[in-house]
PDB file of N, CA and C in Angstrom:
ATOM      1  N   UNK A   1       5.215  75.370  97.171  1.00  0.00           N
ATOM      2  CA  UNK A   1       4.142  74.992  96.269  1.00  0.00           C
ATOM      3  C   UNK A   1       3.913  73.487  96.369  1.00  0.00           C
ATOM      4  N   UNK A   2       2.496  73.235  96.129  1.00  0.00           N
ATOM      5  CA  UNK A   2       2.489  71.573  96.557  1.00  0.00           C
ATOM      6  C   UNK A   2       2.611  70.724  94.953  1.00  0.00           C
ATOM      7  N   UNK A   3       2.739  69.806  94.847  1.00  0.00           N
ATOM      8  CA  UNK A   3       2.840  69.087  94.004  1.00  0.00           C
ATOM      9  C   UNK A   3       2.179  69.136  92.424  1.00  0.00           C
ATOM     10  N   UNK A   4       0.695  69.625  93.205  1.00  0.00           N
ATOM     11  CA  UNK A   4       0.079  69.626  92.078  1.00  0.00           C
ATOM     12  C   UNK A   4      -0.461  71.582  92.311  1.00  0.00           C
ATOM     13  N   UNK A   5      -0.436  72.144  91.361  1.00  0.00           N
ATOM     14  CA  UNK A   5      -1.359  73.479  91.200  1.00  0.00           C
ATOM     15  C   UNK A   5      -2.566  73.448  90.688  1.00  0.00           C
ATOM     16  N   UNK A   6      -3.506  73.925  92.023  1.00  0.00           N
ATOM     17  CA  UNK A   6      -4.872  73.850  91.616  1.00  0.00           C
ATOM     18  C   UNK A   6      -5.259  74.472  90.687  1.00  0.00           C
ATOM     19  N   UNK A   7      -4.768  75.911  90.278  1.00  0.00           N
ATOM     20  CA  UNK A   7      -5.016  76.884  89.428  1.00  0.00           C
ATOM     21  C   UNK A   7      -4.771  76.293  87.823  1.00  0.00           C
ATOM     22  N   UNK A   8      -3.176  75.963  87.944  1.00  0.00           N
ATOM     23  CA  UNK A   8      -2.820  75.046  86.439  1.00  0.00           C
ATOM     24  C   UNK A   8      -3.607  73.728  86.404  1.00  0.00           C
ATOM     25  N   UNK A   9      -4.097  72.942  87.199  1.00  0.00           N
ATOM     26  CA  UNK A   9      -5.195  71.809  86.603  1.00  0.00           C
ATOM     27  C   UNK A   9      -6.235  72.328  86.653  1.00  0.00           C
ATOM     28  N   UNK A  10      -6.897  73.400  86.945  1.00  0.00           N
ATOM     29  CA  UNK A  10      -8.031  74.206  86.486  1.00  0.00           C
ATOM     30  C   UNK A  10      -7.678  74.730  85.448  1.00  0.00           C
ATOM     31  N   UNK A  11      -6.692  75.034  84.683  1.00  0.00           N
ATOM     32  CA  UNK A  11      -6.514  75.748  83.369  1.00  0.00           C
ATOM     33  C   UNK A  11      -6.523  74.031  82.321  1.00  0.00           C
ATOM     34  N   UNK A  12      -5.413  73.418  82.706  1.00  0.00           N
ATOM     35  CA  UNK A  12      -5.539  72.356  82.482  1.00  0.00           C
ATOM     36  C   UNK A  12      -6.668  71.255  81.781  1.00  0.00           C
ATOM     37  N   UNK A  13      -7.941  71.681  82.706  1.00  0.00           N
ATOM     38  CA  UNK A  13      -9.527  71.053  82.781  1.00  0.00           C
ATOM     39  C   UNK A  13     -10.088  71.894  81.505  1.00  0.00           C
ATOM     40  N   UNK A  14      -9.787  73.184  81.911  1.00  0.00           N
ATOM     41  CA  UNK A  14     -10.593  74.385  80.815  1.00  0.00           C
ATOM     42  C   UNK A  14      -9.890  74.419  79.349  1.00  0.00           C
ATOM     43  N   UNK A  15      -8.452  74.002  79.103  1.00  0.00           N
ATOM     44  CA  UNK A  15      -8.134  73.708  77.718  1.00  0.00           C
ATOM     45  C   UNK A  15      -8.280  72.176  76.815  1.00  0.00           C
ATOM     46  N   UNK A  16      -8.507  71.453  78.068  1.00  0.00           N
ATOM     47  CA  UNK A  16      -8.945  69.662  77.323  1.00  0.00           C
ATOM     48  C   UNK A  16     -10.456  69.798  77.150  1.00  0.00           C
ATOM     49  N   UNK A  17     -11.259  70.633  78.113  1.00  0.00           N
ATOM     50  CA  UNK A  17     -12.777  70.790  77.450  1.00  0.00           C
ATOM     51  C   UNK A  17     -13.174  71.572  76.495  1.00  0.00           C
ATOM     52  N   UNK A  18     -12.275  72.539  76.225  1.00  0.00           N
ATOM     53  CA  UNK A  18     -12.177  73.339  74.931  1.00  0.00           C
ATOM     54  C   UNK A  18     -12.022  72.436  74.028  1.00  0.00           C
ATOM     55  N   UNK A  19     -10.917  72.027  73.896  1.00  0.00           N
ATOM     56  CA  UNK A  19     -10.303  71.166  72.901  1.00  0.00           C
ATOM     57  C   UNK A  19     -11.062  70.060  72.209  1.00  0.00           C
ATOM     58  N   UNK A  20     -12.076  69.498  73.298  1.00  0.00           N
ATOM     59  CA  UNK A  20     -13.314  68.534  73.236  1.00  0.00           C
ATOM     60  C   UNK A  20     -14.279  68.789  72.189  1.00  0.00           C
ATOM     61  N   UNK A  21     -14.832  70.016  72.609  1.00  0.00           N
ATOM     62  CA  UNK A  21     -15.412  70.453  72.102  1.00  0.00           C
ATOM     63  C   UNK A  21     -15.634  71.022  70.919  1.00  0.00           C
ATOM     64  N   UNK A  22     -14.395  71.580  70.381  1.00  0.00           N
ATOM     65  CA  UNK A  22     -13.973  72.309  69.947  1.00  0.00           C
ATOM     66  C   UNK A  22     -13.748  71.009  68.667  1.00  0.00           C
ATOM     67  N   UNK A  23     -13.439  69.638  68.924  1.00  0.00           N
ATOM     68  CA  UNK A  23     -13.739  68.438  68.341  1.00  0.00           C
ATOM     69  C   UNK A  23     -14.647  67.780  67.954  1.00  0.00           C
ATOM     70  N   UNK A  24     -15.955  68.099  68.439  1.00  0.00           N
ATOM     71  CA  UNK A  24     -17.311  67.347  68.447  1.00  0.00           C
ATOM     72  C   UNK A  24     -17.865  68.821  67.736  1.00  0.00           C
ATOM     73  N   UNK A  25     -17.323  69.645  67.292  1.00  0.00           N
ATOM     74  CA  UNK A  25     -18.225  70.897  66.562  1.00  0.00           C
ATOM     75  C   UNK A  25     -18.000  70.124  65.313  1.00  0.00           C
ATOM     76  N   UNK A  26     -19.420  70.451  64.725  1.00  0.00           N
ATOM     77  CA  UNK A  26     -19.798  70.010  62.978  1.00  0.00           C
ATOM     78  C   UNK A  26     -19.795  68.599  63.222  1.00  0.00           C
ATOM     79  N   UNK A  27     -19.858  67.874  63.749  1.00  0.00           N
ATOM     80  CA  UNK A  27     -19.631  66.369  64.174  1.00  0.00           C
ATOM     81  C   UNK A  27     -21.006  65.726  63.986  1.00  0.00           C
ATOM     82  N   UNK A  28     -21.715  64.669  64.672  1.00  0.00           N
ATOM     83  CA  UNK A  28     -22.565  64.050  64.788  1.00  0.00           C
ATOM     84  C   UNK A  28     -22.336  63.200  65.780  1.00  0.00           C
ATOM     85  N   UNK A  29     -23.802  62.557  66.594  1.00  0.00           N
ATOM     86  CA  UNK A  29     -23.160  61.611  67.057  1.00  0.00           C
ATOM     87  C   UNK A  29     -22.549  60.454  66.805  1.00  0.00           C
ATOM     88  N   UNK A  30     -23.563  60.097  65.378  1.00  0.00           N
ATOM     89  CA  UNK A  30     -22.877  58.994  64.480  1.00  0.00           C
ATOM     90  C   UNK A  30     -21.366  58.851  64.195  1.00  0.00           C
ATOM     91  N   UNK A  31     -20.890  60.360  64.619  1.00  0.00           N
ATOM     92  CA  UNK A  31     -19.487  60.314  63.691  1.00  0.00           C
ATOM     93  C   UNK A  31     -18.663  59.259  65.195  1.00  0.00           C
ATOM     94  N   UNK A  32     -18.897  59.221  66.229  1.00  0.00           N
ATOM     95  CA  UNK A  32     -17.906  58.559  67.311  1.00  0.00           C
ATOM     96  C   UNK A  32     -18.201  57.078  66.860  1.00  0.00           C
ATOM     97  N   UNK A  33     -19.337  56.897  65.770  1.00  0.00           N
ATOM     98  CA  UNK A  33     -19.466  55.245  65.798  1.00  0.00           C
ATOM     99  C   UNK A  33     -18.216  55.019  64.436  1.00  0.00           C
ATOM    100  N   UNK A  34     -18.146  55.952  63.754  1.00  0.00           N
ATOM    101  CA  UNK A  34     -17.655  55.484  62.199  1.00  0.00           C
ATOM    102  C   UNK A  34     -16.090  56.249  62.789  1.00  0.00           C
ATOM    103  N   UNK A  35     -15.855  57.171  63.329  1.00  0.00           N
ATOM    104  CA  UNK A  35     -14.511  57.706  62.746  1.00  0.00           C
ATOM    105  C   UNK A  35     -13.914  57.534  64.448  1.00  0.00           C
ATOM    106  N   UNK A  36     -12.807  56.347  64.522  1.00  0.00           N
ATOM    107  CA  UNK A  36     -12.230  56.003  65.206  1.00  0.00           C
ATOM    108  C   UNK A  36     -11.279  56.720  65.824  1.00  0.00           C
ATOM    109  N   UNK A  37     -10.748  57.500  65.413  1.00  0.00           N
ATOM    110  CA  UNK A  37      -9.692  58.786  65.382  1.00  0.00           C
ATOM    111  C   UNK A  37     -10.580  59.769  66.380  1.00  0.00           C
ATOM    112  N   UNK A  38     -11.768  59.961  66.041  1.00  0.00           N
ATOM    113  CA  UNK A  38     -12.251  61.153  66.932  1.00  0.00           C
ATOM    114  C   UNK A  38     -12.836  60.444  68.045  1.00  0.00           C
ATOM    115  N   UNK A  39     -13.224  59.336  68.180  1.00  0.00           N
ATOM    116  CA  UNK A  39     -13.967  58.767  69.166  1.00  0.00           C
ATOM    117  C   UNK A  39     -12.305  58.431  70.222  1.00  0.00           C
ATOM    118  N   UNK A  40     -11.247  58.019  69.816  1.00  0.00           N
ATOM    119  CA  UNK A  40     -10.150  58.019  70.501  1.00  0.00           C
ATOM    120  C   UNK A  40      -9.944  59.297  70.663  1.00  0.00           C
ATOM    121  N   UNK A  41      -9.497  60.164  70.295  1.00  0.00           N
ATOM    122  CA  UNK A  41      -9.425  61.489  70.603  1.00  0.00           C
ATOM    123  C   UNK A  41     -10.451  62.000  71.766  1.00  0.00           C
ATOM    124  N   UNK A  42     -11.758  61.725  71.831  1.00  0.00           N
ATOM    125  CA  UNK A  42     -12.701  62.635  72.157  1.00  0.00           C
ATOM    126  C   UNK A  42     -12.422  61.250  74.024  1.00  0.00           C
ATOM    127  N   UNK A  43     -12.339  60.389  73.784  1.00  0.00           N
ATOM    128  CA  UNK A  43     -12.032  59.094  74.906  1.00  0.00           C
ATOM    129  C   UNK A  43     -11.039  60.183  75.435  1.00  0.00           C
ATOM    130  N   UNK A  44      -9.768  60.209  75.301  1.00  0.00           N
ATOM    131  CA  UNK A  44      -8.328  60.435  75.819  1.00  0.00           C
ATOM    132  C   UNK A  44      -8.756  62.085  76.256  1.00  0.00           C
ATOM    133  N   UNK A  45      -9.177  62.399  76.017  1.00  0.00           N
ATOM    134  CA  UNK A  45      -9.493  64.243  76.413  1.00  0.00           C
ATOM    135  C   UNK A  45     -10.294  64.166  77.562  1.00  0.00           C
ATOM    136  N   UNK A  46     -11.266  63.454  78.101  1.00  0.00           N
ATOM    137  CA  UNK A  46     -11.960  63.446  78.898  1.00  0.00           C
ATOM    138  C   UNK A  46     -10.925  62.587  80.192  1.00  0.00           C
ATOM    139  N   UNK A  47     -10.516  61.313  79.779  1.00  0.00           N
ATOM    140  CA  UNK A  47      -9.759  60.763  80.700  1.00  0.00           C
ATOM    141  C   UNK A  47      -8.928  62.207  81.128  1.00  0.00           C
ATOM    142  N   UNK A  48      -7.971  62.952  80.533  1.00  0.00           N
ATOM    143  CA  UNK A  48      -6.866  64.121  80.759  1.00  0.00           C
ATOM    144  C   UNK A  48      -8.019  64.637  81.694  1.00  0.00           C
ATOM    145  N   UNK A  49      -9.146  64.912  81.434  1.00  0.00           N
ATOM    146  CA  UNK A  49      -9.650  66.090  82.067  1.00  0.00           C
ATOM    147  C   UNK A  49     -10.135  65.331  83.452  1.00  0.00           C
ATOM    148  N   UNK A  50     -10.547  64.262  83.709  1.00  0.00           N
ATOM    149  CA  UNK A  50     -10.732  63.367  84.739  1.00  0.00           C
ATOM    150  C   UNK A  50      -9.773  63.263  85.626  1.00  0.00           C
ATOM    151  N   UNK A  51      -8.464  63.030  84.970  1.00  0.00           N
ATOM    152  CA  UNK A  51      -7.133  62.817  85.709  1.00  0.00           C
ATOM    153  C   UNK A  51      -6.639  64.040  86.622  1.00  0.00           C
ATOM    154  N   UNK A  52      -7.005  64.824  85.781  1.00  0.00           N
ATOM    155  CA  UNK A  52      -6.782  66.537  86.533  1.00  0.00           C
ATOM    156  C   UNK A  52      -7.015  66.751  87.905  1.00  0.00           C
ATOM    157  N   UNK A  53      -8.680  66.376  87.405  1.00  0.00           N
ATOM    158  CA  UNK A  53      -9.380  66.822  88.359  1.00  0.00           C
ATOM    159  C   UNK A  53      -9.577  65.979  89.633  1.00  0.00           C
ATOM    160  N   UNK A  54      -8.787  64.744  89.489  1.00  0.00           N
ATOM    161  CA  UNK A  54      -8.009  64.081  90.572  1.00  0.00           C
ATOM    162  C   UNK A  54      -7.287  64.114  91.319  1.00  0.00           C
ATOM    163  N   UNK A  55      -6.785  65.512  90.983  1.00  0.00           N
ATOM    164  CA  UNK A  55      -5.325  65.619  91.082  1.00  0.00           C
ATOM    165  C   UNK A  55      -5.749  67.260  92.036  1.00  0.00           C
ATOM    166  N   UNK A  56      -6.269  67.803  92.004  1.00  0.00           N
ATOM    167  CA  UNK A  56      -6.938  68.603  92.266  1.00  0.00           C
ATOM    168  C   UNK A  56      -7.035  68.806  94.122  1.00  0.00           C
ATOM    169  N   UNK A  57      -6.569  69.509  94.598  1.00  0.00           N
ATOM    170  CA  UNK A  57      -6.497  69.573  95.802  1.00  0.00           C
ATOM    171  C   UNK A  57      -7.959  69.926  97.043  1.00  0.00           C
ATOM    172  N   UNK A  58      -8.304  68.759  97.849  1.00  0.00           N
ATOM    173  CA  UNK A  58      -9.742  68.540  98.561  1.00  0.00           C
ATOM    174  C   UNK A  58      -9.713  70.002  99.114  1.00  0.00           C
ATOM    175  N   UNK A  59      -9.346  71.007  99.556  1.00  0.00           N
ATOM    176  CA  UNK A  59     -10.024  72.147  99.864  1.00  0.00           C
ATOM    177  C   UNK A  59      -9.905  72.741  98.617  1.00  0.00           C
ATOM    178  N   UNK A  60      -9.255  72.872  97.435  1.00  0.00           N
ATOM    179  CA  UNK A  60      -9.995  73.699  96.499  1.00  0.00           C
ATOM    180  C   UNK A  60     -10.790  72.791  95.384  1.00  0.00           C
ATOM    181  N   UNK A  61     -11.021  71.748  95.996  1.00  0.00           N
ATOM    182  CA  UNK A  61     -12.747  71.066  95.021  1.00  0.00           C
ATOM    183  C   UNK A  61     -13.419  71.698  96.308  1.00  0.00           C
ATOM    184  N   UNK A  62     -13.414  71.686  97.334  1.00  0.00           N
ATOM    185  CA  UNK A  62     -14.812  71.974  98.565  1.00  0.00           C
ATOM    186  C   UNK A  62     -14.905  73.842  98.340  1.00  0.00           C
ATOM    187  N   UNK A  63     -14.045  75.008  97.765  1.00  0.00           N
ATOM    188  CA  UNK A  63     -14.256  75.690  97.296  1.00  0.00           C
ATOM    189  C   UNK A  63     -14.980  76.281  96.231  1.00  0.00           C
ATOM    190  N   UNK A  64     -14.782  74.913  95.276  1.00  0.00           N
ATOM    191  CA  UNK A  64     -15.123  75.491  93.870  1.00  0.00           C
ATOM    192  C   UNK A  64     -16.417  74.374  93.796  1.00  0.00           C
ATOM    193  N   UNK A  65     -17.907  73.870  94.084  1.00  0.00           N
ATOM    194  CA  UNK A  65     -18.602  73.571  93.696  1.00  0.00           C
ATOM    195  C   UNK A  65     -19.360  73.214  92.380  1.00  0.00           C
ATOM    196  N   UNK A  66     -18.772  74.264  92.106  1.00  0.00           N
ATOM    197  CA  UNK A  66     -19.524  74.837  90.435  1.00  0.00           C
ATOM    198  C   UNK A  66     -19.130  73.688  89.633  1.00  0.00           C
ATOM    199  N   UNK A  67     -17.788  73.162  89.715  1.00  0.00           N
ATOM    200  CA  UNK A  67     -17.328  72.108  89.211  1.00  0.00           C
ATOM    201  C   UNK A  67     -17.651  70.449  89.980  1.00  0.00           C
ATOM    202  N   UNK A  68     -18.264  69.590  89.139  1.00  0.00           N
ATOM    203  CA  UNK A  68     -18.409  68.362  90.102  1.00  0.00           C
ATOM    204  C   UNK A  68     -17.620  67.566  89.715  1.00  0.00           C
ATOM    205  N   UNK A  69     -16.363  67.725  90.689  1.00  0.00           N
ATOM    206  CA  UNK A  69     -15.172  66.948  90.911  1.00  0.00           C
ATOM    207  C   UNK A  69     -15.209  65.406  90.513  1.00  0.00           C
ATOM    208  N   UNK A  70     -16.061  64.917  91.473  1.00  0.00           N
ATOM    209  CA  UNK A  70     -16.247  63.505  91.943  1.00  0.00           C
ATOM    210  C   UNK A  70     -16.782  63.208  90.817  1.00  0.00           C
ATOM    211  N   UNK A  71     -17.778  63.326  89.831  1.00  0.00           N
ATOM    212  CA  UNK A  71     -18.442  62.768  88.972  1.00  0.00           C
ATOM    213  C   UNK A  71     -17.515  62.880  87.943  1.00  0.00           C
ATOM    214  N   UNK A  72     -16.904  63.950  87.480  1.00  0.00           N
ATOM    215  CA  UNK A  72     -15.618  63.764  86.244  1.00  0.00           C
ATOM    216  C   UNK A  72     -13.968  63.030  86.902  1.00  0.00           C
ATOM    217  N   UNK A  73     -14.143  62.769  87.818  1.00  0.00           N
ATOM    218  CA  UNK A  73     -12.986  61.750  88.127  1.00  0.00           C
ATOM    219  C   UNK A  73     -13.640  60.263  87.992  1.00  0.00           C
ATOM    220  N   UNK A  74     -15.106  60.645  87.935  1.00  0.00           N
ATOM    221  CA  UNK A  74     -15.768  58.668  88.093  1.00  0.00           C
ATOM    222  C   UNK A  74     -15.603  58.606  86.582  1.00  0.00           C
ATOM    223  N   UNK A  75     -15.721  59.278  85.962  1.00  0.00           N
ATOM    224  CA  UNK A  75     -16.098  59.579  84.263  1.00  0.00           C
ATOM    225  C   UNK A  75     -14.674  58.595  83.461  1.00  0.00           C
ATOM    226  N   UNK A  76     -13.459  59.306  84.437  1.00  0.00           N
ATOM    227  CA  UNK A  76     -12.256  59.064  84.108  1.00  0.00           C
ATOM    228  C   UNK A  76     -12.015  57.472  84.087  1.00  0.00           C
ATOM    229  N   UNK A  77     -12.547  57.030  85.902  1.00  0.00           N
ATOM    230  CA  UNK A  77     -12.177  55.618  85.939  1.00  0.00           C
ATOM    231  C   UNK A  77     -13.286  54.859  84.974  1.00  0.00           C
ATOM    232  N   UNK A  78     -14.297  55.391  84.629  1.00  0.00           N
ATOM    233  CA  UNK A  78     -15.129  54.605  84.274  1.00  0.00           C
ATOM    234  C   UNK A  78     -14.376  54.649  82.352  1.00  0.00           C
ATOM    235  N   UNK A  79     -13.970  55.531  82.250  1.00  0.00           N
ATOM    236  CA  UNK A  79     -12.979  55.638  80.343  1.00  0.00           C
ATOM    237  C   UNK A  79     -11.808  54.578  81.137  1.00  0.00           C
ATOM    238  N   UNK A  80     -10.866  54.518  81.537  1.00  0.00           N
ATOM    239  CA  UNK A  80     -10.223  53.825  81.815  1.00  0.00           C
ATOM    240  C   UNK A  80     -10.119  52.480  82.209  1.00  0.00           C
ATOM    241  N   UNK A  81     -10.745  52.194  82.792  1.00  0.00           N
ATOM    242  CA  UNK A  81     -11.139  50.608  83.333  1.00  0.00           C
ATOM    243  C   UNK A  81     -11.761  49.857  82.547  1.00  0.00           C
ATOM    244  N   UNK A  82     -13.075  50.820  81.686  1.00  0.00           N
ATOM    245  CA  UNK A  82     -14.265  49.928  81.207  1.00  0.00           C
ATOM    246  C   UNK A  82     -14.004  50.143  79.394  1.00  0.00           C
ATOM    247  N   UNK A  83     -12.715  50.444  78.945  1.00  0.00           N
ATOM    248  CA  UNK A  83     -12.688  50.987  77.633  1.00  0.00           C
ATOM    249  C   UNK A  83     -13.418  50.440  76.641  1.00  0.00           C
ATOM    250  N   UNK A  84     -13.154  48.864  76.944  1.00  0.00           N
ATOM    251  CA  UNK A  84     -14.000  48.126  76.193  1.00  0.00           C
ATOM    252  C   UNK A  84     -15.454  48.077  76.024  1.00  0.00           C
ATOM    253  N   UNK A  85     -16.129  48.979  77.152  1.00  0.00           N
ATOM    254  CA  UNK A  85     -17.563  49.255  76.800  1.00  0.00           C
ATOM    255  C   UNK A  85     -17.420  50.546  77.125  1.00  0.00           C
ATOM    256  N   UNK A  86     -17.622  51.703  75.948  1.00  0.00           N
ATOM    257  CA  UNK A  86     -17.760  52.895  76.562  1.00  0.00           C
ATOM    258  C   UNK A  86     -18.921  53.137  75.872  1.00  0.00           C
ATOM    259  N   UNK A  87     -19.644  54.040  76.648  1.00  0.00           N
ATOM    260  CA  UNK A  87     -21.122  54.294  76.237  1.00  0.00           C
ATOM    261  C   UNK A  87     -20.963  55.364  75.664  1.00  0.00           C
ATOM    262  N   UNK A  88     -20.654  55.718  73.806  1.00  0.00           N
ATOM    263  CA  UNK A  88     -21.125  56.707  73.458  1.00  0.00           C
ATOM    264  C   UNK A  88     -21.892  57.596  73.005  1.00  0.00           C
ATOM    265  N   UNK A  89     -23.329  57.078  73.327  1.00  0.00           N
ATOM    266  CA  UNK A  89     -24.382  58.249  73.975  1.00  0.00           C
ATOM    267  C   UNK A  89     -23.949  58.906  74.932  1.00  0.00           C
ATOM    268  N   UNK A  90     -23.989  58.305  76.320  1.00  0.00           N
ATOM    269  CA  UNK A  90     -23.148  59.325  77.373  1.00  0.00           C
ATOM    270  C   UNK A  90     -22.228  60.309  76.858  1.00  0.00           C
ATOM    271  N   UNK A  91     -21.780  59.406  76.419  1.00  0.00           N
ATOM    272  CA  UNK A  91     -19.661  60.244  76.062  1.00  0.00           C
ATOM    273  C   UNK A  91     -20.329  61.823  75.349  1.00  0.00           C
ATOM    274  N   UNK A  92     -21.256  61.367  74.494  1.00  0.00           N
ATOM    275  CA  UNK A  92     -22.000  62.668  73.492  1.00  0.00           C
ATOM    276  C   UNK A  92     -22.476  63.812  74.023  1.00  0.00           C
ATOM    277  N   UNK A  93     -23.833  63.301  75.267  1.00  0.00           N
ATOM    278  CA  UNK A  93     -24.005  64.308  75.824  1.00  0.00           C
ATOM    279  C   UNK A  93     -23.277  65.039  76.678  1.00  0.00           C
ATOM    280  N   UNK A  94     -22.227  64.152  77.417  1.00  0.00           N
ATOM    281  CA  UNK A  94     -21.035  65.114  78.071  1.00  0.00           C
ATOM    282  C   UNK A  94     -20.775  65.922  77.285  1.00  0.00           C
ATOM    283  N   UNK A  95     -19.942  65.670  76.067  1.00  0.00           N
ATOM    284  CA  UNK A  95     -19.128  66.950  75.626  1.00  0.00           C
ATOM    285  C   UNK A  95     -20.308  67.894  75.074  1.00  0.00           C
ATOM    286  N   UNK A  96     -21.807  67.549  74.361  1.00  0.00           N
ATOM    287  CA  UNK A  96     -22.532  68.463  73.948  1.00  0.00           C
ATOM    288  C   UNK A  96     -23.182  69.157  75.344  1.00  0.00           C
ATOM    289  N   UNK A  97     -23.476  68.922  76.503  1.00  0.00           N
ATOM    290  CA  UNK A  97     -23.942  69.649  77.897  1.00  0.00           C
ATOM    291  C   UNK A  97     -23.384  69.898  78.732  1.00  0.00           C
ATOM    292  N   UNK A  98     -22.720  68.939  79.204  1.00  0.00           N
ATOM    293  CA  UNK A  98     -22.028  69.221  80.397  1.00  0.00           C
ATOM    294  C   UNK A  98     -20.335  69.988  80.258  1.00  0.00           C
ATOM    295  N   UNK A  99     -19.383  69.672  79.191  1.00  0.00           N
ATOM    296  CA  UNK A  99     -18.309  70.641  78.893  1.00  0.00           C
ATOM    297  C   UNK A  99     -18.784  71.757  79.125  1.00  0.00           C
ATOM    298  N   UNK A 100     -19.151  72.432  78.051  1.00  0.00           N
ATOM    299  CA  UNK A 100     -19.946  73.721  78.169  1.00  0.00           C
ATOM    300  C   UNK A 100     -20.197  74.418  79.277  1.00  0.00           C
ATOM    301  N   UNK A 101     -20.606  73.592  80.284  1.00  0.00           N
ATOM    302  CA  UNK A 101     -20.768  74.460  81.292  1.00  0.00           C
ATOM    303  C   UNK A 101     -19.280  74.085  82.014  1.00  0.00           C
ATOM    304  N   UNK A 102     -19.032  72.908  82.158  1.00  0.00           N
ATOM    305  CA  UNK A 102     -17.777  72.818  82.866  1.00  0.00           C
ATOM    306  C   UNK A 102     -16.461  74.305  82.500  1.00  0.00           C
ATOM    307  N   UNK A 103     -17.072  74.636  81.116  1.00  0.00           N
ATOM    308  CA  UNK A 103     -16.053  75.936  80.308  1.00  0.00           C
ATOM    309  C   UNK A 103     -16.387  76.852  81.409  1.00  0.00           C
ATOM    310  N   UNK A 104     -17.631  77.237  81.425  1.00  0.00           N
ATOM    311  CA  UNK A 104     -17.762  78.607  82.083  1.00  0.00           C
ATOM    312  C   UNK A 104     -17.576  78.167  83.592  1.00  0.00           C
ATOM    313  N   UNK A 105     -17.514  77.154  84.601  1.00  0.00           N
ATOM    314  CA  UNK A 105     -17.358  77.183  85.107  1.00  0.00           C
ATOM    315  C   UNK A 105     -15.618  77.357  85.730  1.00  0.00           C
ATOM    316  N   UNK A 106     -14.816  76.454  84.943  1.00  0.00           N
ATOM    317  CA  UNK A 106     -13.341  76.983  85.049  1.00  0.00           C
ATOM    318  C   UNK A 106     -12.770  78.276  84.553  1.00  0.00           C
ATOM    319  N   UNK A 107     -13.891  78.865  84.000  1.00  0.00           N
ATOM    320  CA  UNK A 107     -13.384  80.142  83.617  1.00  0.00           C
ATOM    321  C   UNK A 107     -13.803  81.349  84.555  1.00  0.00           C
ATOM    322  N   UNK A 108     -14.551  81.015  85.021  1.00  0.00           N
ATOM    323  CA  UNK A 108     -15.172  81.972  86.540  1.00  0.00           C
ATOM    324  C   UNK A 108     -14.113  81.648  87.794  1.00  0.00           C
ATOM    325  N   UNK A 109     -13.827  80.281  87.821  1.00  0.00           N
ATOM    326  CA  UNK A 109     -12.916  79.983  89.191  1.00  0.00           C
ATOM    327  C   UNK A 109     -11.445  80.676  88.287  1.00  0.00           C
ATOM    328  N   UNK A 110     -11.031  80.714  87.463  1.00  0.00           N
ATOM    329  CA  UNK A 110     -10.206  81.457  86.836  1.00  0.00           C
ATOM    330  C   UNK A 110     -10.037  83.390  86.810  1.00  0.00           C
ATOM    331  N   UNK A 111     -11.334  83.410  86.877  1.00  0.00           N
ATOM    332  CA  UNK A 111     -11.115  84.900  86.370  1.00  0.00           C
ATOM    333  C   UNK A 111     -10.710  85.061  84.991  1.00  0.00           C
ATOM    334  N   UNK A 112     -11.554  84.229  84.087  1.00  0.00           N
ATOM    335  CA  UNK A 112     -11.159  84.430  82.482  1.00  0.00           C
ATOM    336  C   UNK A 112     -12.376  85.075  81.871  1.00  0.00           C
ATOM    337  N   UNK A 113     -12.482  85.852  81.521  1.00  0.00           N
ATOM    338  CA  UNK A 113     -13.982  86.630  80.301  1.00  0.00           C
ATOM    339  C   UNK A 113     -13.974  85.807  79.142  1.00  0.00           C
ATOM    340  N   UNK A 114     -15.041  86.096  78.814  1.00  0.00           N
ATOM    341  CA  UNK A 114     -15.361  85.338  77.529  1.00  0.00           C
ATOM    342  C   UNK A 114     -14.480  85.764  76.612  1.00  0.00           C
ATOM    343  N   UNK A 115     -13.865  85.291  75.845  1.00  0.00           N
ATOM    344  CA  UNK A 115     -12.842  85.540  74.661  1.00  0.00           C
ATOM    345  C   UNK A 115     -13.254  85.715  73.289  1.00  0.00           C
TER     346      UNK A 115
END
């Protein structure tokens, strides 16, 4: 087995975007300006899910399309490097558009049904 398991950082990806989400429900966007706790929270979940997907082995990202690798690993360096300016508009519509699909998409490369 190699170092990293593509399958477990695909499960990995699919329980920190749950979890995201699953954070920003009943929320606002206003709430990442006032409540520091969730805007750190909702920061550190995306980096995890960035880091993953770094980690993630180049023939099974060139397999799995559905997922865009490269843009949620830029997501990561860009939470990491630039903390001090994070744009949360962006940060918003990620977890309100793009998670979402990122869900169904790790859940298809999974073989998971809707629950």
């Amino acid at each position: 087995m190699s170092r990293h398991d593509d399958r477990v950082i695909t499960r990995q990806i699919l329980d920190h975007a749950q979890e995201a989400i699953e954070l920003a429900k009943d929320k606002s966007r206003r709430d990442l300006d006032t409540d520091r706790v969730l805007s750190l929270a909702l920061t550190r979940l995306l980096e995890i899910i960035g880091e993953a997907a770094s980690r993630a082995s180049p023939g099974y990202q060139a397999a799995h399309t559905t997922v865009p690798w490269a843009q949620i690993v830029a997501l990561r360096n860009r939470l990491i490097h630039g903390y001090d300016i994070i744009d949360f508009d962006m940060m918003w519509e990620i977890i309100q558009h793009d998670l979402p699909e990122l869900v169904i998409a790790t859940k298809t490369i999974l073989g998971i049904g809707e629950e």
